[in-house]
N, C-alpha and C. Protein backbone atom coordinates (compact mmCIF):
# COMPACT_ATOMS: atom_id res chain seq x y z
N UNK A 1 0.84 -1.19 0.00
CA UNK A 1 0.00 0.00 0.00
C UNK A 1 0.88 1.25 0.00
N UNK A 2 0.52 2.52 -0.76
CA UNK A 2 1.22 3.36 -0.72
C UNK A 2 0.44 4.33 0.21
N UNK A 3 1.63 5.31 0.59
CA UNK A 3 1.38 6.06 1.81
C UNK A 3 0.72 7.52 0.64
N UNK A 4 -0.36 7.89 1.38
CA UNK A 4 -0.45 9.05 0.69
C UNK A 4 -0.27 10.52 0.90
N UNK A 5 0.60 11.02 0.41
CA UNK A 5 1.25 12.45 0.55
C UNK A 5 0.88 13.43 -0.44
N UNK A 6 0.84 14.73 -0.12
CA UNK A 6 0.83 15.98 -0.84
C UNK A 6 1.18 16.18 -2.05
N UNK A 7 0.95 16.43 -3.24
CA UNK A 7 1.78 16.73 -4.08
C UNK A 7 3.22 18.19 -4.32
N UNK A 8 2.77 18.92 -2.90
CA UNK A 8 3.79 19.71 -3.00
C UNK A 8 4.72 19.00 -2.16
N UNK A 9 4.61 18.06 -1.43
CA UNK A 9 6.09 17.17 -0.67
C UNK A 9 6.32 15.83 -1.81
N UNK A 10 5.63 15.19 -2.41
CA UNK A 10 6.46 14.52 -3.35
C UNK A 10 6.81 15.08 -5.17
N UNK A 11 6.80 16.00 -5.05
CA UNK A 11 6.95 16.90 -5.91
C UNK A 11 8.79 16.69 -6.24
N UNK A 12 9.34 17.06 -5.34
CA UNK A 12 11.25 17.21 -5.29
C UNK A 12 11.24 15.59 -5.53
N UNK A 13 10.59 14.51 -5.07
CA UNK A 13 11.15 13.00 -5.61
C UNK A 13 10.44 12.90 -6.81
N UNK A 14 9.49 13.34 -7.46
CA UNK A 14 9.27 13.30 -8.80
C UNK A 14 10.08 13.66 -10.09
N UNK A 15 10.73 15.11 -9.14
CA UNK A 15 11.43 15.58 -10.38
C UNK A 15 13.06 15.03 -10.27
N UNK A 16 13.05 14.47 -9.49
CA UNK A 16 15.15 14.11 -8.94
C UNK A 16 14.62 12.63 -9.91
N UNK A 17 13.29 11.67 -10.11
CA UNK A 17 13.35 10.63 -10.91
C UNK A 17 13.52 10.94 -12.19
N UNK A 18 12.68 12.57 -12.59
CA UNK A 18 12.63 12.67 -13.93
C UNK A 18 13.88 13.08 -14.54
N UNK A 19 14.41 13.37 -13.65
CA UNK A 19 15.83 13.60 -14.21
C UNK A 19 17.05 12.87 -14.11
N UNK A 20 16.80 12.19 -13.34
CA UNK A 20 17.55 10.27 -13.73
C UNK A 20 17.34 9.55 -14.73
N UNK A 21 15.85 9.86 -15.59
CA UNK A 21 15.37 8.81 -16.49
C UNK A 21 15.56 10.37 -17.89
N UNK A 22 15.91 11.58 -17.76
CA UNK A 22 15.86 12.12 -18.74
C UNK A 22 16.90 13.49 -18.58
N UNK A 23 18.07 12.80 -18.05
CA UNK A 23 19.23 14.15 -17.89
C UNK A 23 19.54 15.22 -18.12
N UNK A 24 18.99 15.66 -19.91
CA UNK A 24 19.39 16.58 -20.19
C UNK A 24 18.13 17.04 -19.76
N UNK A 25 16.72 16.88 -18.97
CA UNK A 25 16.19 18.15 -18.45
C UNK A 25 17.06 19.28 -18.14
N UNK A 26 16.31 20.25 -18.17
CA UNK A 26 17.07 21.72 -17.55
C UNK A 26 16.26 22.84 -16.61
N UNK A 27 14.92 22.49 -16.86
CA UNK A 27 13.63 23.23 -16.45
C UNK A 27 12.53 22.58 -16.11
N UNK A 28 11.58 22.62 -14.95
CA UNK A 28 10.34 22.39 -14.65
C UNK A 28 9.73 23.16 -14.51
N UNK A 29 7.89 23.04 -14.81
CA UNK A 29 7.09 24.26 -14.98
C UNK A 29 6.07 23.46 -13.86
N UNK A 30 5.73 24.64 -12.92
CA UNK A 30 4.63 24.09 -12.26
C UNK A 30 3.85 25.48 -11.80
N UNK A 31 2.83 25.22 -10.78
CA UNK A 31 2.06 26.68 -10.46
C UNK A 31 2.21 27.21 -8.92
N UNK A 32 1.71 28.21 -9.08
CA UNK A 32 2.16 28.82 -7.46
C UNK A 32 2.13 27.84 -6.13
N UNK A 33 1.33 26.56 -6.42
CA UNK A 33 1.43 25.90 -4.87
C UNK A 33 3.00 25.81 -4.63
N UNK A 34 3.85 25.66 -5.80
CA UNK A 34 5.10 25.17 -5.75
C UNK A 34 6.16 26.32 -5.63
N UNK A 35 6.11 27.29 -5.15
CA UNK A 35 7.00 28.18 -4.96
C UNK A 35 7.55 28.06 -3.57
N UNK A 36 8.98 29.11 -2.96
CA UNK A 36 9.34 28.85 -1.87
C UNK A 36 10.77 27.87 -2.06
N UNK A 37 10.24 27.09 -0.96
CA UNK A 37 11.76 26.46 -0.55
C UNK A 37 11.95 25.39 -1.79
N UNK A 38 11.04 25.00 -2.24
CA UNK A 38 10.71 24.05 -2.88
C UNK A 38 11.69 24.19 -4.60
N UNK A 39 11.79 25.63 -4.62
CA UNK A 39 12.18 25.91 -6.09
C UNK A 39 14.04 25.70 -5.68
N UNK A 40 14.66 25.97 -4.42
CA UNK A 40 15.61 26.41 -4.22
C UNK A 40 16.45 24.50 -3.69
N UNK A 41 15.58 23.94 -3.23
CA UNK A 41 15.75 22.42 -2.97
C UNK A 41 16.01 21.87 -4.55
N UNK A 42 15.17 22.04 -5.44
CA UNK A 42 15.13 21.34 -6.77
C UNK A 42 16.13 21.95 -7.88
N UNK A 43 16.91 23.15 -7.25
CA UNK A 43 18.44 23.29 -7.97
C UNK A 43 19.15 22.87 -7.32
N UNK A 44 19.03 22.77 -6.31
CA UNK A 44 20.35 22.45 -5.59
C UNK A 44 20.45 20.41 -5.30
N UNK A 45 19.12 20.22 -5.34
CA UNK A 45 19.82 18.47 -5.24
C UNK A 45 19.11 17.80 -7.18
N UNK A 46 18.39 19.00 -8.15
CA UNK A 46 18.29 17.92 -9.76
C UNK A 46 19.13 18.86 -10.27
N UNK A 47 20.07 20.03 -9.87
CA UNK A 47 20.69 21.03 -10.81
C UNK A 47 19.46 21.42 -12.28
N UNK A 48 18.00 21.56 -12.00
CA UNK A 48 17.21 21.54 -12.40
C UNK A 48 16.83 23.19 -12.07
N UNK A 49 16.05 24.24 -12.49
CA UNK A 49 15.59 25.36 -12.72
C UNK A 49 13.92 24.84 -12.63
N UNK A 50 12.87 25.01 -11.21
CA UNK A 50 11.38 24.71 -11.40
C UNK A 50 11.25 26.29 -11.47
N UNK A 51 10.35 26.31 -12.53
CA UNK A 51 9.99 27.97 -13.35
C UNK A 51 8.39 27.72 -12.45
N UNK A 52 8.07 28.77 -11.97
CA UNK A 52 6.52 29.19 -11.55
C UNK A 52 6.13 29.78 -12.58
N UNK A 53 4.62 29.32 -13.17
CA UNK A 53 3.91 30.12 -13.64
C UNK A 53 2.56 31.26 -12.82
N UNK A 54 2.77 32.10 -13.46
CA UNK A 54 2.12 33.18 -11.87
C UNK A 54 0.67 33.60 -13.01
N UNK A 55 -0.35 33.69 -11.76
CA UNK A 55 -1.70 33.85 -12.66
C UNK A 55 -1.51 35.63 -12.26
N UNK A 56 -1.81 36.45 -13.82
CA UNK A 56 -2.14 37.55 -13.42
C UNK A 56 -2.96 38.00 -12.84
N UNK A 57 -3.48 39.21 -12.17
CA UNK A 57 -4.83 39.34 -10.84
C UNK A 57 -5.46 40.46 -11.80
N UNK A 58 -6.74 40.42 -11.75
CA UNK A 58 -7.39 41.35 -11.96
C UNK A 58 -7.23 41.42 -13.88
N UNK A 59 -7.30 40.96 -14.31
CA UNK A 59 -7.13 41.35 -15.75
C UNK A 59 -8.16 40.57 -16.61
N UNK A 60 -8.75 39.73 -15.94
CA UNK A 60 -9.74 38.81 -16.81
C UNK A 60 -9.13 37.76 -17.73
N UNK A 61 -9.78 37.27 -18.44
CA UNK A 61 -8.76 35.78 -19.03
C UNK A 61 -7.72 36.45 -19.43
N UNK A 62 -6.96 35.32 -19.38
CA UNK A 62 -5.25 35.30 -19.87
C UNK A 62 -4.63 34.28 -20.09
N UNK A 63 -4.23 33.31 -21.07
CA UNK A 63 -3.56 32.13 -21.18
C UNK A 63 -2.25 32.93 -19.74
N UNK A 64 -2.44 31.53 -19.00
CA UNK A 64 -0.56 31.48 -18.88
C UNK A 64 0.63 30.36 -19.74
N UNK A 65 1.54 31.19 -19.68
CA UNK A 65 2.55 30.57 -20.12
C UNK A 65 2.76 29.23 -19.62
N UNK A 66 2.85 28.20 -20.77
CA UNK A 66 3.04 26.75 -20.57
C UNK A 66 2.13 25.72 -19.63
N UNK A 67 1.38 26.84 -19.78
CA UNK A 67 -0.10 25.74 -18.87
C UNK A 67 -0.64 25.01 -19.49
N UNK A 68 -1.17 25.90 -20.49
CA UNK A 68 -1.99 25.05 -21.24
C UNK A 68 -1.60 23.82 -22.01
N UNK A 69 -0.23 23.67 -21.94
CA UNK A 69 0.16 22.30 -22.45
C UNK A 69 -0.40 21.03 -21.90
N UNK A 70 -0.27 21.39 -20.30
CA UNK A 70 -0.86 20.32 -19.14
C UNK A 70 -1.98 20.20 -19.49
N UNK A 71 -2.67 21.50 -19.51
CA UNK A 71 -4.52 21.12 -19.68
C UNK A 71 -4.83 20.38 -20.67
N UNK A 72 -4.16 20.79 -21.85
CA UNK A 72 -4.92 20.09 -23.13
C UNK A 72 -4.07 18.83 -22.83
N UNK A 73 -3.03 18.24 -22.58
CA UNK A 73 -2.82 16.72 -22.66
C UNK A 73 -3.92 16.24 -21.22
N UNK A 74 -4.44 16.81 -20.51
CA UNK A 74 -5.19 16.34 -19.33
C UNK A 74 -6.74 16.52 -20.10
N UNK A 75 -7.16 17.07 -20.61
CA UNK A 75 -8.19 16.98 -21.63
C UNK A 75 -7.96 15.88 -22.58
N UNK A 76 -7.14 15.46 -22.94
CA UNK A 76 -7.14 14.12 -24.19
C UNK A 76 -7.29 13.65 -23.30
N UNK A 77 -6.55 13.06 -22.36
CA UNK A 77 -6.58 12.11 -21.56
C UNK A 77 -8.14 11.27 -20.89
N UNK A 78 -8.73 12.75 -20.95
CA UNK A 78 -10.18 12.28 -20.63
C UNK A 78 -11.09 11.89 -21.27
N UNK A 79 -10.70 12.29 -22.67
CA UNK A 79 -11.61 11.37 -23.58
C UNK A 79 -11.76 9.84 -23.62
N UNK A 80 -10.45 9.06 -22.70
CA UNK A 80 -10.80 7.80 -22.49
C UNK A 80 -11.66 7.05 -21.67
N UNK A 81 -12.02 6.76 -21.28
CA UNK A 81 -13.28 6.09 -20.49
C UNK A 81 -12.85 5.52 -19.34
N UNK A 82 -11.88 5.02 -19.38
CA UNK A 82 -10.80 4.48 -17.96
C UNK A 82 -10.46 5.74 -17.63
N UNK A 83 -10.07 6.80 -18.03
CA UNK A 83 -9.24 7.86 -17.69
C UNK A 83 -10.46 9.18 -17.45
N UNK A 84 -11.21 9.01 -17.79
CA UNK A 84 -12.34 9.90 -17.19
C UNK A 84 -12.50 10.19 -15.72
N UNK A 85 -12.19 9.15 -14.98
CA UNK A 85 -12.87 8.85 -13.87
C UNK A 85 -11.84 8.20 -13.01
N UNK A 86 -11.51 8.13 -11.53
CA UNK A 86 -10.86 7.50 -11.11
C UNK A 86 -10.66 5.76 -10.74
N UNK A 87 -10.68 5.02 -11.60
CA UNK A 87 -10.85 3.82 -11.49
C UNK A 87 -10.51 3.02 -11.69
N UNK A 88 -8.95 3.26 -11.36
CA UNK A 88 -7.96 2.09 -10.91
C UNK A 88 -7.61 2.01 -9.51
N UNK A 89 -7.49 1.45 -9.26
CA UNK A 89 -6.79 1.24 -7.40
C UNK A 89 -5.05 1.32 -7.36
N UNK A 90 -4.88 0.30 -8.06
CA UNK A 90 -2.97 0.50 -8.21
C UNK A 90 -2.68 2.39 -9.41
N UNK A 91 -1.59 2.77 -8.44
CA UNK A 91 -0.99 3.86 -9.38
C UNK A 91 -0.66 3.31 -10.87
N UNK A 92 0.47 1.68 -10.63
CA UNK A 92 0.67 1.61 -11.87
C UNK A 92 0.10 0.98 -13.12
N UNK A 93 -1.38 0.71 -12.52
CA UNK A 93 -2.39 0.10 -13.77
C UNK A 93 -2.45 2.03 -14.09
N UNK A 94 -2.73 2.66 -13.21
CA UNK A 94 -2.96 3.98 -14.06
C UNK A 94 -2.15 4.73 -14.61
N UNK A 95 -0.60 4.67 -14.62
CA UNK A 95 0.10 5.00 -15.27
C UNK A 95 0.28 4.32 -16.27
N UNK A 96 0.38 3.04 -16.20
CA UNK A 96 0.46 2.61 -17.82
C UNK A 96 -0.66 2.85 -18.36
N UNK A 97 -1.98 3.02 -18.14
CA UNK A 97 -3.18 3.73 -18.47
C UNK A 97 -2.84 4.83 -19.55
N UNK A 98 -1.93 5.50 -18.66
CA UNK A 98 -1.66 7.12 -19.15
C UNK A 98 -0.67 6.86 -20.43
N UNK A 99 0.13 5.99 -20.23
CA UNK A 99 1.33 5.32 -21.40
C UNK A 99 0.44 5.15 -22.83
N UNK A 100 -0.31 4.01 -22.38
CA UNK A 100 -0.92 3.53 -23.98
C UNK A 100 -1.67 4.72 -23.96
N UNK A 101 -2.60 5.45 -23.17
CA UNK A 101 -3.16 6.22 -24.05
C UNK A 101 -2.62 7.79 -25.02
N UNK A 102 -1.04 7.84 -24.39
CA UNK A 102 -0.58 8.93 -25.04
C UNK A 102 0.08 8.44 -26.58
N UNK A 103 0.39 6.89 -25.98
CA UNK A 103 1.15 6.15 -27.71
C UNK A 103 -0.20 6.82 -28.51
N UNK A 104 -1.32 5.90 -28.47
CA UNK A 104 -2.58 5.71 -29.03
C UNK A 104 -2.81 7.30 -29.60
N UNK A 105 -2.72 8.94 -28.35
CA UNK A 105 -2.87 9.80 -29.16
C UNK A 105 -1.86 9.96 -30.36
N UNK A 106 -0.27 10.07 -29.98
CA UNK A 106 0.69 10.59 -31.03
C UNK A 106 0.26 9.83 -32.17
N UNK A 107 0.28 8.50 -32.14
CA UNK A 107 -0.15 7.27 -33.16
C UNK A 107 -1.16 8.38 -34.29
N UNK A 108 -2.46 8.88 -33.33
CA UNK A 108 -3.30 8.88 -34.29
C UNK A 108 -2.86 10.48 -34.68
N UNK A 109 -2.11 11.51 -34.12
CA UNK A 109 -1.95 12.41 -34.75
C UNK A 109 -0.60 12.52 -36.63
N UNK A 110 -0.05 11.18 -36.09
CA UNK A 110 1.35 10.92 -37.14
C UNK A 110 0.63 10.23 -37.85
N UNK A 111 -0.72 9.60 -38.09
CA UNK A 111 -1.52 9.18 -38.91
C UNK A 111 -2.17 9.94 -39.71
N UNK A 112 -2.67 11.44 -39.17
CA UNK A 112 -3.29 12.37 -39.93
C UNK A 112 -2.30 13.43 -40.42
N UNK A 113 -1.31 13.22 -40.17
CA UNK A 113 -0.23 14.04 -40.22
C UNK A 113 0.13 14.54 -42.07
């Protein structure tokens, strides 16, 4: 059974994996929960740069920068029927969940391509 924690405390072991499995990272993008000590921990033990994206106040819509990448792959994602909804119990039936269904998108975009 896994213990369940915050995503702003397993946040620094997410990104010290992603950058074991993909070195030449250089940058992470995340949103204001993640500012603080948190940005200054993740240079100093992934030699990694986590960039905040900051919501402007008062201005009415506004894309932010590099958000919307997350949203729209979290929008495909939901078009699947397993992935709609929370309904796996193990993390890693749902990560490989998340695997085939991103092959399955690129697949069908290099198909219409």
């Amino acid at each position: 059974m896994h213990k369940s924690i915050q995503d702003h405390d397993g946040a620094l072991n997410l990104f010290a994996q992603a950058r074991c499995k993909a070195p030449t990272l250089r940058k992470f993008f995340a949103d204001q929960e993640y500012t603080g000590k948190l940005q200054n921990r993740c240079l100093l033990e992934t030699e990694c740069l986590l960039m905040i994206t900051k919501k402007v106040v008062d201005t009415g819509f506004q894309v932010i920068p590099k958000r919307w990448i997350v949203a729209r792959a979290f929008d495909w994602l939901s078009n699947f029927r397993r992935m709609s909804k929370g309904y796996e119990h193990s993390p890693l039936t749902s990560q490989n969940n998340i695997f085939f269904n991103m092959i399955t998108i690129m697949l069908d975009k290099l198909a219409h391509f």
